[in-house]
C-alpha atoms as a PDB file:
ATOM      1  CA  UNK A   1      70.205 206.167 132.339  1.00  0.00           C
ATOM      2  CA  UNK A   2      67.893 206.584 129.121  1.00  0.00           C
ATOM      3  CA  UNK A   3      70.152 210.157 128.634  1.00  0.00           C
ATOM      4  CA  UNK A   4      70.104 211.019 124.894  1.00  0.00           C
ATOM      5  CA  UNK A   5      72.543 213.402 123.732  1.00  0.00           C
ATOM      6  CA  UNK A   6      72.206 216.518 121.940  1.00  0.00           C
ATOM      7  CA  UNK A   7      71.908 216.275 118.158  1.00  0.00           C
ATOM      8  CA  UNK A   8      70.496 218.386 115.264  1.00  0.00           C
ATOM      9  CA  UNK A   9      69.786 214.438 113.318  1.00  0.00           C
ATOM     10  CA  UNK A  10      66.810 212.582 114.909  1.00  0.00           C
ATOM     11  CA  UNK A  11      68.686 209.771 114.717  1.00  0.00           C
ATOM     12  CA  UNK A  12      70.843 209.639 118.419  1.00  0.00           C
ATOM     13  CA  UNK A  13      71.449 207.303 120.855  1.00  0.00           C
ATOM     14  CA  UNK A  14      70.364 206.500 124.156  1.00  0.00           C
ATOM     15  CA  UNK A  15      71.515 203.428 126.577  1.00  0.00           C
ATOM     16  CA  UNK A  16      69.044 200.934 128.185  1.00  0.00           C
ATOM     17  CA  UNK A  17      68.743 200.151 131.969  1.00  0.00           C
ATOM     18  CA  UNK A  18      72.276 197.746 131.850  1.00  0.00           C
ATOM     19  CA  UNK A  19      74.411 200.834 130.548  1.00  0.00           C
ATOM     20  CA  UNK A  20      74.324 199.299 126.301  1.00  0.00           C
ATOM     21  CA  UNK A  21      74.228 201.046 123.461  1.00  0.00           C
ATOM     22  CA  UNK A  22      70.366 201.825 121.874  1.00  0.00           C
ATOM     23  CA  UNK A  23      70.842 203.207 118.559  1.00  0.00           C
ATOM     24  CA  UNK A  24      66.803 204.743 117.757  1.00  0.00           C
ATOM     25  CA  UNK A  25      67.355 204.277 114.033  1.00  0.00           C
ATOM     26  CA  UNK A  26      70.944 204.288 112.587  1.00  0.00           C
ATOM     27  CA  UNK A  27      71.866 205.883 110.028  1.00  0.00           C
ATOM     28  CA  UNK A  28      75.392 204.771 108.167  1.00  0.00           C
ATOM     29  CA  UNK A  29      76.223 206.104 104.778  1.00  0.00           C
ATOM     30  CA  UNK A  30      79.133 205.763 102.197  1.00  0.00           C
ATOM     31  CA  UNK A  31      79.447 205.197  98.334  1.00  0.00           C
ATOM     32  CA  UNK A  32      79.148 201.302  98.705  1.00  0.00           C
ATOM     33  CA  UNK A  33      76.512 201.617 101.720  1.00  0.00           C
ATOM     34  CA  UNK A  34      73.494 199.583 100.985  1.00  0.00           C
ATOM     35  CA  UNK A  35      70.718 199.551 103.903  1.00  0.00           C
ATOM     36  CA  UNK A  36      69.007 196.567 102.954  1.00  0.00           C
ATOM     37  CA  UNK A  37      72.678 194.446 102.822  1.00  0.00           C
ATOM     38  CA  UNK A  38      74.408 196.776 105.592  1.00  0.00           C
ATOM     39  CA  UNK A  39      72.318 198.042 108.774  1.00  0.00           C
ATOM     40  CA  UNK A  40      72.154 195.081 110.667  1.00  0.00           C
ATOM     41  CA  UNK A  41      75.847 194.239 110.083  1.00  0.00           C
ATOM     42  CA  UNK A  42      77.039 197.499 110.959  1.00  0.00           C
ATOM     43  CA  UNK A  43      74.227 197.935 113.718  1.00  0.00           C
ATOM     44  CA  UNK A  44      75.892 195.186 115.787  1.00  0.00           C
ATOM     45  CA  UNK A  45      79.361 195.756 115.008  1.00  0.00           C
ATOM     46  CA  UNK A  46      79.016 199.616 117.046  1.00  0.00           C
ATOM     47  CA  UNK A  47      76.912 197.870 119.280  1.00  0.00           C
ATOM     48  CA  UNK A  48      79.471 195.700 120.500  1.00  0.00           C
ATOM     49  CA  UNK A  49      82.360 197.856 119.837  1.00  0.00           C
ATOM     50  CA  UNK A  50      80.469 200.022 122.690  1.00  0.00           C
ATOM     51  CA  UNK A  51      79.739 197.210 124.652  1.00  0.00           C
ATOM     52  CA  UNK A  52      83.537 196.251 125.023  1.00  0.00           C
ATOM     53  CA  UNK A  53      85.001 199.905 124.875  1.00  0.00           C
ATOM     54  CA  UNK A  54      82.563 201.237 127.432  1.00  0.00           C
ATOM     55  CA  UNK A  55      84.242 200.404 130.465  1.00  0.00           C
ATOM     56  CA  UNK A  56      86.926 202.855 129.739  1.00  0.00           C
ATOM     57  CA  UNK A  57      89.724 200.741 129.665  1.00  0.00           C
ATOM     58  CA  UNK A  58      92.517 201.701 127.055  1.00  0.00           C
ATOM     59  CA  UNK A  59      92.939 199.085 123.679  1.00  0.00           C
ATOM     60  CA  UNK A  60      94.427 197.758 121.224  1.00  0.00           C
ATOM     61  CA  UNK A  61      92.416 197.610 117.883  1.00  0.00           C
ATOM     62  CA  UNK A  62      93.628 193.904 118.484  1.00  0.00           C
ATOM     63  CA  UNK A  63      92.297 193.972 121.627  1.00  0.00           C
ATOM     64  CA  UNK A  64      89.364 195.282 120.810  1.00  0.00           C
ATOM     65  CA  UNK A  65      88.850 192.283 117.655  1.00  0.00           C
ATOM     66  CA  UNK A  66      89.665 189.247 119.730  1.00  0.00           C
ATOM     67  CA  UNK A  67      86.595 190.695 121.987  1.00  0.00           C
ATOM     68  CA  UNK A  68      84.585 191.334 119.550  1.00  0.00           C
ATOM     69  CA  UNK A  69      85.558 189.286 116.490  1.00  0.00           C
ATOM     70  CA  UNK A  70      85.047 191.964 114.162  1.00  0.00           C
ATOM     71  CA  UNK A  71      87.782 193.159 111.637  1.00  0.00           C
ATOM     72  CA  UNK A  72      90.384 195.757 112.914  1.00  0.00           C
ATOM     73  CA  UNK A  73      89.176 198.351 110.114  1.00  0.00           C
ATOM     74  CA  UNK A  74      85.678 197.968 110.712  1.00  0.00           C
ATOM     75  CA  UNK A  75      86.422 198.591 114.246  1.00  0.00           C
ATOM     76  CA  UNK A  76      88.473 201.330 113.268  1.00  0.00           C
ATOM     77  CA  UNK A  77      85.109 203.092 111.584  1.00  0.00           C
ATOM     78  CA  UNK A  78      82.631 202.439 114.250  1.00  0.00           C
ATOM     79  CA  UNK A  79      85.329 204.335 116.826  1.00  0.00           C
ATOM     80  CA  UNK A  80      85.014 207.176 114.210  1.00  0.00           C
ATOM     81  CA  UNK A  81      81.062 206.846 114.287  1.00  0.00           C
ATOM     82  CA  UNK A  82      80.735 206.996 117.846  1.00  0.00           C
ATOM     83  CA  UNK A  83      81.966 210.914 118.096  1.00  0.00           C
ATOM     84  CA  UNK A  84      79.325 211.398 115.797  1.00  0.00           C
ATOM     85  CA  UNK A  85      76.016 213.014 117.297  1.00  0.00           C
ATOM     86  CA  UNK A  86      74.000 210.284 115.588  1.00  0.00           C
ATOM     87  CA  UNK A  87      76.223 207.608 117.021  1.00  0.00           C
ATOM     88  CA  UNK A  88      75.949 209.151 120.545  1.00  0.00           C
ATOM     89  CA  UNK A  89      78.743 211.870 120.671  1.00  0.00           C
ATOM     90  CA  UNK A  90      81.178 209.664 122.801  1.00  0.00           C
ATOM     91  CA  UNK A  91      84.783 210.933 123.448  1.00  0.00           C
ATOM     92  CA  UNK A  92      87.162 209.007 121.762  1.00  0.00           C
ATOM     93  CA  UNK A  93      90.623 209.458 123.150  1.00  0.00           C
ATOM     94  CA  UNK A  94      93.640 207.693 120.795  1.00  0.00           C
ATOM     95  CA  UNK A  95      97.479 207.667 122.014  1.00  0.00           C
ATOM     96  CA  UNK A  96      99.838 206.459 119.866  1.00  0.00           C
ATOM     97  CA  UNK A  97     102.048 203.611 121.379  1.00  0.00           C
ATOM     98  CA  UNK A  98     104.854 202.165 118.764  1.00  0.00           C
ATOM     99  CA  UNK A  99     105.513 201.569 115.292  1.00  0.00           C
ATOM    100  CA  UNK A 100     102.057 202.172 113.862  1.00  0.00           C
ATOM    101  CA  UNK A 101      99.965 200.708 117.227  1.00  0.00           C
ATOM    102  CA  UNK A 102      97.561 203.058 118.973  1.00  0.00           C
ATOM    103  CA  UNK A 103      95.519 202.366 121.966  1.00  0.00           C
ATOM    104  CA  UNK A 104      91.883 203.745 122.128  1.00  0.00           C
ATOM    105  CA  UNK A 105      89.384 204.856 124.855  1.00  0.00           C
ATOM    106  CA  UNK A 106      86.097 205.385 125.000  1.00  0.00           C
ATOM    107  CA  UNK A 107      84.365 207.802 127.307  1.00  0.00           C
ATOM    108  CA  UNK A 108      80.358 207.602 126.877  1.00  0.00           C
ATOM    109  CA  UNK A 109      79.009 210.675 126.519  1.00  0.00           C
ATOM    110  CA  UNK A 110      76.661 211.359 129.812  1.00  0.00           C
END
């Protein structure tokens, strides 16, 4: 299951034997962005955003933070990073429900 998608970075992501997210060597970025204060925060916030989306079960961004006790907007961004060929290329499939609420679902990329 080590599959690695396609990417023209050398930074991509594979999965270990139990299905999780391996990320080789991250790379976030943004005007406030700071490696030294940032990778390891953001590192495990996709991590387990993966971990709980990857069954591909639709959610809540609610949902989705009483899981994994991260904040909605943060959650939010690491959906957006996981299309990204860096981030693994995943399918991220959005339907609007009511009055602002969407549900997400992830498909891993394979």
């Amino acid at each position: 299951m080590n599959k690695k998608p396609p990417s023209q970075n050398k930074n991509t992501a594979g999965y270990d034997f139990f299905g999780r997210l391996i990320l080789d060597d991250p790379h976030f970025n943004g005007d406030d962005y700071v490696p030294e204060r940032d990778d390891k925060r953001l590192t495990g916030q996709i991590m387990r955003v993966f971990n709980c989306m990857k069954d591909k079960s639709w959610r809540s961004l609610k949902e989705i933070e009483d899981i994994t006790k991260d904040p909605q907007a943060s959650i939010s961004a690491q959906l957006r990073h996981l299309r990204k060929p860096r981030f693994g290329m995943h399918r991220v499939n959005k339907v609007y429900i009511d009055n602002g609420l969407y549900h997400y679902q992830l498909i891993p990329y394979e």
